[in-house]
C-alpha atoms as a PDB file:
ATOM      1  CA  UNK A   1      17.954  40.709  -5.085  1.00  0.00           C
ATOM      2  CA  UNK A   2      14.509  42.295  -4.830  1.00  0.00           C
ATOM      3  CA  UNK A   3      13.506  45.513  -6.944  1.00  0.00           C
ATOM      4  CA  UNK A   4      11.595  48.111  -6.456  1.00  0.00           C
ATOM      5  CA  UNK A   5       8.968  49.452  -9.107  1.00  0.00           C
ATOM      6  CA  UNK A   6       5.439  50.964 -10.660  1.00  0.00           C
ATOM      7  CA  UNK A   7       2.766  49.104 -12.690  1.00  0.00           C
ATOM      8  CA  UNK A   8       2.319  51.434 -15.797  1.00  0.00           C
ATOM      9  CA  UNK A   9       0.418  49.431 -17.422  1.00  0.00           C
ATOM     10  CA  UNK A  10      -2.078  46.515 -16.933  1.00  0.00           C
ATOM     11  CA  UNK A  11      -4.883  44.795 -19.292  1.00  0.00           C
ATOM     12  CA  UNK A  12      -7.812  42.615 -17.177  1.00  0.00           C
ATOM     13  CA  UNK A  13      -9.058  41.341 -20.154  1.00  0.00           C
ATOM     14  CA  UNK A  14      -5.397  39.311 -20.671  1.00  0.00           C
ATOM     15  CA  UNK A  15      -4.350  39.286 -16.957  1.00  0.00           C
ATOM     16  CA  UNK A  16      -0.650  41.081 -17.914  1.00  0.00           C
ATOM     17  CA  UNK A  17       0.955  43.876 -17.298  1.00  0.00           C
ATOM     18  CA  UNK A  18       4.214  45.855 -16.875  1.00  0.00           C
ATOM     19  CA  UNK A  19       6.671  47.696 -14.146  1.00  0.00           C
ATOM     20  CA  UNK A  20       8.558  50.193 -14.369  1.00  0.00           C
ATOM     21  CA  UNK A  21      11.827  50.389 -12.801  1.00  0.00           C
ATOM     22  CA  UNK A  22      15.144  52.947 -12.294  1.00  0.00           C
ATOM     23  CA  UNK A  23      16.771  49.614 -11.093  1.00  0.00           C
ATOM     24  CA  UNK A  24      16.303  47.979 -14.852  1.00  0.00           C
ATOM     25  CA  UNK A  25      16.877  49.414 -18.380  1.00  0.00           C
ATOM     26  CA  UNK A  26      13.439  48.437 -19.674  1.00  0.00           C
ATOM     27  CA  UNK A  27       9.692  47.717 -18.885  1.00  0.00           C
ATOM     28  CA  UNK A  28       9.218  44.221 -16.873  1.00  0.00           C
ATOM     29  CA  UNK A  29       6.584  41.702 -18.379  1.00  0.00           C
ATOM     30  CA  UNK A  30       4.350  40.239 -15.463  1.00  0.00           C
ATOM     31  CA  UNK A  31       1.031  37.942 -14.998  1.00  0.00           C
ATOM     32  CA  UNK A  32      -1.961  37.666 -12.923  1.00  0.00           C
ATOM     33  CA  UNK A  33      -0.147  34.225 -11.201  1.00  0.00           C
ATOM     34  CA  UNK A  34       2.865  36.249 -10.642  1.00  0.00           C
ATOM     35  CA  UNK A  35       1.122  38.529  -8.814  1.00  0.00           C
ATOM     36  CA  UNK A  36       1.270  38.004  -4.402  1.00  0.00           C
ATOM     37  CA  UNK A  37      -1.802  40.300  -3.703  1.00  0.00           C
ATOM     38  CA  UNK A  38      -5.352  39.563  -3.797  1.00  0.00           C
ATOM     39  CA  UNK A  39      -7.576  41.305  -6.379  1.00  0.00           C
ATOM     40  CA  UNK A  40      -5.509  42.773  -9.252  1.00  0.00           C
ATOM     41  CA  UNK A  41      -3.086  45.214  -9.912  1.00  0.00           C
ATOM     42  CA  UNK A  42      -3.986  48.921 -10.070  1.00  0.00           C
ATOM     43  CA  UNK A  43      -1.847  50.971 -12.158  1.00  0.00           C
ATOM     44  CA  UNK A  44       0.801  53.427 -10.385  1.00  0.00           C
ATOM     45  CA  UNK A  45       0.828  50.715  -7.742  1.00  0.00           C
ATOM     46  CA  UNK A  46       4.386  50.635  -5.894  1.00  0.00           C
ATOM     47  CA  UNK A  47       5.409  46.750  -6.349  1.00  0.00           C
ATOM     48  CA  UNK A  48       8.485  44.632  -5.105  1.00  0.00           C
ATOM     49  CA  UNK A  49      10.145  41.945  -7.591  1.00  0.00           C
ATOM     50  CA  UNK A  50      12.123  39.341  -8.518  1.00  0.00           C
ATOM     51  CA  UNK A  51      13.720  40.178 -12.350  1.00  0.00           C
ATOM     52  CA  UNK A  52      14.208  37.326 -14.507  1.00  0.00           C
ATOM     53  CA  UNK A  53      15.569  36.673 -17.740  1.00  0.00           C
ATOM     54  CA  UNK A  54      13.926  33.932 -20.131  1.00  0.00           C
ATOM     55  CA  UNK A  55      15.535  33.894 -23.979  1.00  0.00           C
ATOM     56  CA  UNK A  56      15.217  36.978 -25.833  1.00  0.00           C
ATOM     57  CA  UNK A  57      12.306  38.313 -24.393  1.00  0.00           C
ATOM     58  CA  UNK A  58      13.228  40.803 -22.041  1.00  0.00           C
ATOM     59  CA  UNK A  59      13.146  40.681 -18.700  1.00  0.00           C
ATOM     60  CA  UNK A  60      10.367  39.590 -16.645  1.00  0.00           C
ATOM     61  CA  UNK A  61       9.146  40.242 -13.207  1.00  0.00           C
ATOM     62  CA  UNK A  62       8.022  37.174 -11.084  1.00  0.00           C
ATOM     63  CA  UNK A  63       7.059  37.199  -7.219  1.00  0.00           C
ATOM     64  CA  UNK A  64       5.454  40.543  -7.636  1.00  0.00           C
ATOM     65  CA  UNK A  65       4.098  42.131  -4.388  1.00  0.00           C
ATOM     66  CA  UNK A  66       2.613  45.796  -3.659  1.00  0.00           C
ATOM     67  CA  UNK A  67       4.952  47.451  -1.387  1.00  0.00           C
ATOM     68  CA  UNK A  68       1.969  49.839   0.183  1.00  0.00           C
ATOM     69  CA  UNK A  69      -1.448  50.191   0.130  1.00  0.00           C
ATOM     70  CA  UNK A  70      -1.045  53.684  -1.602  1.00  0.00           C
ATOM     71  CA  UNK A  71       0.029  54.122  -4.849  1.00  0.00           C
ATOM     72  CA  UNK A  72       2.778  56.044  -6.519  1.00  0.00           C
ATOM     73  CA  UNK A  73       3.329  58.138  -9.499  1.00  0.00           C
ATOM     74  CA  UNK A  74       4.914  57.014 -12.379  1.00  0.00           C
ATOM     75  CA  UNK A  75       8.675  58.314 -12.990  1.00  0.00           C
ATOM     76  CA  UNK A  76       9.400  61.513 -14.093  1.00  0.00           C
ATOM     77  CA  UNK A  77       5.544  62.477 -13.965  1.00  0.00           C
ATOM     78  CA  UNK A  78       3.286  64.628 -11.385  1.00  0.00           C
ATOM     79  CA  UNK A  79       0.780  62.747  -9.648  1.00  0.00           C
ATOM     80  CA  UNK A  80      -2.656  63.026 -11.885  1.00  0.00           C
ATOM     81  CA  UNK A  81      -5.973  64.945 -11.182  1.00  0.00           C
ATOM     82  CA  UNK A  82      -9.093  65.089 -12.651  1.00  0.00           C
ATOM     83  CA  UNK A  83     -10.316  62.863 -14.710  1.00  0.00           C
ATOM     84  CA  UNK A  84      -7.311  60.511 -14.354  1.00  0.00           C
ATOM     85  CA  UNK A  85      -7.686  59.757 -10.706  1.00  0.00           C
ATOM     86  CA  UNK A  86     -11.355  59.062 -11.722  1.00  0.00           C
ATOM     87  CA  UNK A  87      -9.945  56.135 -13.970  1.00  0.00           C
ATOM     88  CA  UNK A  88      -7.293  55.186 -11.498  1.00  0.00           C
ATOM     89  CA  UNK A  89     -10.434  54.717  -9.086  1.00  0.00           C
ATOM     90  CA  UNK A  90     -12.297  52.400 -10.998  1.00  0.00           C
ATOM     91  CA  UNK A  91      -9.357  50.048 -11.645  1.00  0.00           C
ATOM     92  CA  UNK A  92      -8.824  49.953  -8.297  1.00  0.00           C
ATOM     93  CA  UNK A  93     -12.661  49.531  -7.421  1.00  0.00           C
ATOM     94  CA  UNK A  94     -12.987  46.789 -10.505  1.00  0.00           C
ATOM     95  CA  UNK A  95      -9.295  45.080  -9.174  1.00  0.00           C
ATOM     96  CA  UNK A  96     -11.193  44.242  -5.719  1.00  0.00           C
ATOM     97  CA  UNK A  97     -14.318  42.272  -7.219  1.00  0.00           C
ATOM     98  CA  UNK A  98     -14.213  39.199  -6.161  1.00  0.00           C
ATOM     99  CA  UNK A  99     -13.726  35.770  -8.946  1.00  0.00           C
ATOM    100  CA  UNK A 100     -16.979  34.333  -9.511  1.00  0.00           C
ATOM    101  CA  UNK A 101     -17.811  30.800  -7.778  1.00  0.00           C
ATOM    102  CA  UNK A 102     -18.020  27.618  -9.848  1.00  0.00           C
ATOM    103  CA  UNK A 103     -21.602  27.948  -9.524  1.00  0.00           C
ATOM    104  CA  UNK A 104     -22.340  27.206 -12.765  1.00  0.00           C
ATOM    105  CA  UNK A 105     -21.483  22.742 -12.322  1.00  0.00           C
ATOM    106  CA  UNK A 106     -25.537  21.535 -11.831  1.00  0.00           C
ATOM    107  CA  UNK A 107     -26.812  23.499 -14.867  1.00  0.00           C
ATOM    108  CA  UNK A 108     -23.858  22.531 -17.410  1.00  0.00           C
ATOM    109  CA  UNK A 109     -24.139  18.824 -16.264  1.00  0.00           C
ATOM    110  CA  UNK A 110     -27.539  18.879 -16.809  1.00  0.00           C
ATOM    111  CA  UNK A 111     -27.359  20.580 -20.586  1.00  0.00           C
ATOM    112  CA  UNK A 112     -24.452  18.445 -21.274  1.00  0.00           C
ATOM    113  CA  UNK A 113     -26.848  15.653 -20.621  1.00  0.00           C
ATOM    114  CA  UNK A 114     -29.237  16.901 -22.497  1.00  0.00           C
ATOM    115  CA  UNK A 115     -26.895  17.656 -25.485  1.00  0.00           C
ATOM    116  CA  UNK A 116     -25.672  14.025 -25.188  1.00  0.00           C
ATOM    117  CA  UNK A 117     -28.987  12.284 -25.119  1.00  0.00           C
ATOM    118  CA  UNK A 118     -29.930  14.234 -28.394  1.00  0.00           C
ATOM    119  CA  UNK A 119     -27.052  13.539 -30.119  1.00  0.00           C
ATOM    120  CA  UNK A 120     -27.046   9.774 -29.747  1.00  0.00           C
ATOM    121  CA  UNK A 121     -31.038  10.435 -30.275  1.00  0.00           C
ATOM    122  CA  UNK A 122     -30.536  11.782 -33.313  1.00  0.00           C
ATOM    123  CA  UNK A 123     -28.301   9.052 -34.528  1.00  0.00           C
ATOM    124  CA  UNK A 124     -30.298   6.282 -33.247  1.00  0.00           C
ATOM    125  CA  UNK A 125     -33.360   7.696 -34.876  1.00  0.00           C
ATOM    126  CA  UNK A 126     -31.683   7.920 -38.398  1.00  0.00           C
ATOM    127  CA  UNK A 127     -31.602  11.735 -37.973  1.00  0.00           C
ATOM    128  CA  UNK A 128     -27.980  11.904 -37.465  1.00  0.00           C
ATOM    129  CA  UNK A 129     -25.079  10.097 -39.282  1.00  0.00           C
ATOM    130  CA  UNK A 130     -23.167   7.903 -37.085  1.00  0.00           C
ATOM    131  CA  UNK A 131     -19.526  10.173 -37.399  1.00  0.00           C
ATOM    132  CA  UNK A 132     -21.302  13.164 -35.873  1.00  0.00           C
ATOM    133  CA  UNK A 133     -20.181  11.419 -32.394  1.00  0.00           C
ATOM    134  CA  UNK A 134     -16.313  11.202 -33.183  1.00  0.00           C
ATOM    135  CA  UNK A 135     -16.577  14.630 -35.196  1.00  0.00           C
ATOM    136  CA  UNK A 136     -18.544  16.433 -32.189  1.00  0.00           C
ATOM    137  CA  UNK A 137     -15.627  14.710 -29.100  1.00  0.00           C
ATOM    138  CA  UNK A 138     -12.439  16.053 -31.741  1.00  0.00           C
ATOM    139  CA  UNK A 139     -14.396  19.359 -32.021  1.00  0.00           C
ATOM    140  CA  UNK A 140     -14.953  19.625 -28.251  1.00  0.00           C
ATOM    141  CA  UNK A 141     -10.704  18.478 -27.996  1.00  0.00           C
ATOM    142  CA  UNK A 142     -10.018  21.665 -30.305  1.00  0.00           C
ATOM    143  CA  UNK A 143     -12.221  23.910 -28.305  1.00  0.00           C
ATOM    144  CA  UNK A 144     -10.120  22.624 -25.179  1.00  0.00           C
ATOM    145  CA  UNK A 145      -7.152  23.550 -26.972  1.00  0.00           C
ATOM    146  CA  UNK A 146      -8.162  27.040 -28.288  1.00  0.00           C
ATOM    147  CA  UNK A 147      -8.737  27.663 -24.604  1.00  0.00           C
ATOM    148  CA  UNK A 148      -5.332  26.445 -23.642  1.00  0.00           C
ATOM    149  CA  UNK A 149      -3.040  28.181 -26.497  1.00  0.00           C
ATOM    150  CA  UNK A 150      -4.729  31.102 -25.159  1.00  0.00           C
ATOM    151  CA  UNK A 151      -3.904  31.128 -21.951  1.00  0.00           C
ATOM    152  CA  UNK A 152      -0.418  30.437 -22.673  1.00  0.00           C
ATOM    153  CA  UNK A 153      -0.280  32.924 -25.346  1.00  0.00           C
ATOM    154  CA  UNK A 154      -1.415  35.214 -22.660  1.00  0.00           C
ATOM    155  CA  UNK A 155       0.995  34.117 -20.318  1.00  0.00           C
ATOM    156  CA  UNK A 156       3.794  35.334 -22.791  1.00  0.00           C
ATOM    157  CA  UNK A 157       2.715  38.061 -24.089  1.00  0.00           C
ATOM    158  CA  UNK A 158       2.088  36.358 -27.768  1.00  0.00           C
ATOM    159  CA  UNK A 159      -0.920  37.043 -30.296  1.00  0.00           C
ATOM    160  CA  UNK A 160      -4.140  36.091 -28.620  1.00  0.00           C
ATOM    161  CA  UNK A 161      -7.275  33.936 -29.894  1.00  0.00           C
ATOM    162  CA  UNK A 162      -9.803  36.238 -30.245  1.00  0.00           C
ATOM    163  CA  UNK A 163     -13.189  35.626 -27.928  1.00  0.00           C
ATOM    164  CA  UNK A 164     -15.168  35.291 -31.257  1.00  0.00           C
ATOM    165  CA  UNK A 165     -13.009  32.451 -32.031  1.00  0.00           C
ATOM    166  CA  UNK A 166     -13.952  30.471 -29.266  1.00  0.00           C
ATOM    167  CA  UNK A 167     -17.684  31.789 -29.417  1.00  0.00           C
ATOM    168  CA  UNK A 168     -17.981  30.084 -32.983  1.00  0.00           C
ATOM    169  CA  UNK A 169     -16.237  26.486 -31.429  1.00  0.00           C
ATOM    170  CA  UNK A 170     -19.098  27.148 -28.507  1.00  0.00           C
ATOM    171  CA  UNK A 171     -21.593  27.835 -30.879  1.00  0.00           C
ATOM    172  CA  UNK A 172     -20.725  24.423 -33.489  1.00  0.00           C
ATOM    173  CA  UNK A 173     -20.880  22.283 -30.759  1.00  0.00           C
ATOM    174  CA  UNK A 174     -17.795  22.739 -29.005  1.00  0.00           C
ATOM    175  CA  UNK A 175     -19.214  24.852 -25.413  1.00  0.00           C
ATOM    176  CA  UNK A 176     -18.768  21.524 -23.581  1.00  0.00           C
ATOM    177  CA  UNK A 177     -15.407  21.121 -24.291  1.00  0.00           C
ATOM    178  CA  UNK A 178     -15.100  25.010 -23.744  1.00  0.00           C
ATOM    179  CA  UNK A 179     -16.784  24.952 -20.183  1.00  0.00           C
ATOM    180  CA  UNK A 180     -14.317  22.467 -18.937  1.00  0.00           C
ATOM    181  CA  UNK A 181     -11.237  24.700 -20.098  1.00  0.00           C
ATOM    182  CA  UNK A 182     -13.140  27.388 -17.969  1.00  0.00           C
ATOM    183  CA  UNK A 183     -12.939  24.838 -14.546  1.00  0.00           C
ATOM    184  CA  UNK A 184      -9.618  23.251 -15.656  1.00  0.00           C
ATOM    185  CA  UNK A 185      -7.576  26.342 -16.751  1.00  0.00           C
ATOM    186  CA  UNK A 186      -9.318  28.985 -15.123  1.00  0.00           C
ATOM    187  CA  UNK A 187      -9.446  30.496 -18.120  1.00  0.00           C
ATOM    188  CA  UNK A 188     -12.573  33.355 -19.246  1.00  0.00           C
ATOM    189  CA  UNK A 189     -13.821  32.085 -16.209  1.00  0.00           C
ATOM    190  CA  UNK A 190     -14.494  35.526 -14.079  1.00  0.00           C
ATOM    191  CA  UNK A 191     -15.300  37.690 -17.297  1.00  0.00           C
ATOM    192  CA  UNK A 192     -19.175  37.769 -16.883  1.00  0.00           C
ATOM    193  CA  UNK A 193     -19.223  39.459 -20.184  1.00  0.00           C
ATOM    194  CA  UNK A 194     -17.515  36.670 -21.611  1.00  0.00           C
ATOM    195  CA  UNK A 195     -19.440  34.108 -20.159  1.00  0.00           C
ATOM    196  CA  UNK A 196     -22.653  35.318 -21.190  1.00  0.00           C
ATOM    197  CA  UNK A 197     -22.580  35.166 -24.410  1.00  0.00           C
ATOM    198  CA  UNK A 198     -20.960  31.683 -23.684  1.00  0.00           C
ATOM    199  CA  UNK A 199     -24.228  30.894 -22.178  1.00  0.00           C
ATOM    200  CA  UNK A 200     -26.096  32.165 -25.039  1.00  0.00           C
ATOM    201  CA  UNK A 201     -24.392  29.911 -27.555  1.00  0.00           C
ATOM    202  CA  UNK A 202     -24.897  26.833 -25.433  1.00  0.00           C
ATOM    203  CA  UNK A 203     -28.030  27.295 -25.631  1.00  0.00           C
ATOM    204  CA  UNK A 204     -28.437  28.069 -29.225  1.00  0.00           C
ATOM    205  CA  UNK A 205     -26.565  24.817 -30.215  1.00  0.00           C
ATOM    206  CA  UNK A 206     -28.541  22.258 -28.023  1.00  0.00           C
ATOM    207  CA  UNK A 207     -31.997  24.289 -28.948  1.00  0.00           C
ATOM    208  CA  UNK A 208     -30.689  23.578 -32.966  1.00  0.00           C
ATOM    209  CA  UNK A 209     -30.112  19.797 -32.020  1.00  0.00           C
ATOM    210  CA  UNK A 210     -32.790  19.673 -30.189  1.00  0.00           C
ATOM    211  CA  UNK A 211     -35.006  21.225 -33.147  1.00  0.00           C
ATOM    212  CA  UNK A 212     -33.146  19.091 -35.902  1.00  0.00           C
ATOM    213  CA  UNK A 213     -33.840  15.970 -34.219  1.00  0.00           C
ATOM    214  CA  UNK A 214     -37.624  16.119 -33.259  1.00  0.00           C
ATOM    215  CA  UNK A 215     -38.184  17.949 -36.356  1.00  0.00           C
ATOM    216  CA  UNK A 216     -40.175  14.793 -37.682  1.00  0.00           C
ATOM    217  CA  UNK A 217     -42.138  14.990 -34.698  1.00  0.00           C
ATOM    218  CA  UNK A 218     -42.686  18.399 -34.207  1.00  0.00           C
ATOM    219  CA  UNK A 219     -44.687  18.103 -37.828  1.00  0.00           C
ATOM    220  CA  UNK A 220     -47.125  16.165 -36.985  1.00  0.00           C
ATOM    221  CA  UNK A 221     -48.204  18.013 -33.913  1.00  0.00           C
ATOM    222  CA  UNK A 222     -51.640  19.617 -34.200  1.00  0.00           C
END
């Protein structure tokens, strides 16, 4: 049977949230993919539901739909002025931006070409020891990973990896491995913030490759 409920609370940065509902005891977990409406949820939106159970983790809403295109105060509280319908507007207004395109395919391609061709470069020049290939395709494997734990962790609620985390994998080498969590998982993938400085340490590493292996060269320039 369906429920009826509010979103009182609901963090972009992690895609979750929670309803409240007088038809169950306690707040209702929910994600972004659980979520039937495009854009995301604004808070003191009026939602329908399906209430699970999983373990001992409370109950959880799946198949979560808004109800109107208004929304509705939280229980037992007057409707909010001021300042708070200020906030309420922006949530909405930031909960309609679109997801940005995978425009981003060409240029990564290219610097992961680039990044390659130094690498083996720098080994076949003697400026690189051989291992930095298997060391640089397990660190690119953990970045993946760090990207997927997240996610899940996300997805229940659990301690989070924080973005500086996964900025120092980027920045050691591992932004390859991190950019194909972005396409795959559709993880940090719409956080322009995020991806900036994802950008930025891209960059940094295959400009420090780049650097360390014409180095030699670079010298001996007038």
């Amino acid at each position: 049977m369906r429920k009826q409920g509010n979103v009182v609370r609901w963090d972009e940065a992690k895609g979750f949230g929670f309803i409240e509902s007088p038809q169950s005891g306690a707040h209702l977990f929910f994600h972004i993919r659980d979520w039937r409406a495009a854009g995301s949820p604004a808070l003191r939106t009026s939602v329908s539901f399906e209430e699970i159970h999983v373990g001992g983790k409370g109950p959880r809403a799946m198949d979560v739909r808004p109800t109107t295109t208004a929304t509705a105060p939280l229980a037992g509280r007057q409707p909010s002025t001021g300042p708070d319908r200020r906030v309420n507007r922006a949530v909405r207004g930031s909960a309609k931006r679109p997801t940005l395109p995978n425009s981003s395919a060409g240029p990564a391609v290219a610097l992961m070409t680039i990044w390659l061709a130094f690498l083996v470069g720098g080994v076949v020049l003697g400026r690189l020891n051989w291992s930095i290939l298997p060391v640089a395709m397990l660190l690119n494997l953990a970045t993946f990973y760090l990207y997927w734990q997240d996610k899940f962790a996300a997805s229940k609620g659990r301690w989070r990896t924080t973005e500086d985390t996964l900025h120092l994998f980027g920045l050691l080498g591992g932004w390859p491995g991190a950019w194909f969590a972005h396409q795959i998982l559709r993880h940090k993938s719409a956080k322009q913030a995020f991806r900036n400085v994802y950008w930025a340490t891209a960059l940094v590493n295959v400009v420090a490759l780049a650097a360390w292996v014409l180095l030699p060269w670079l010298t001996l320039l007038p």
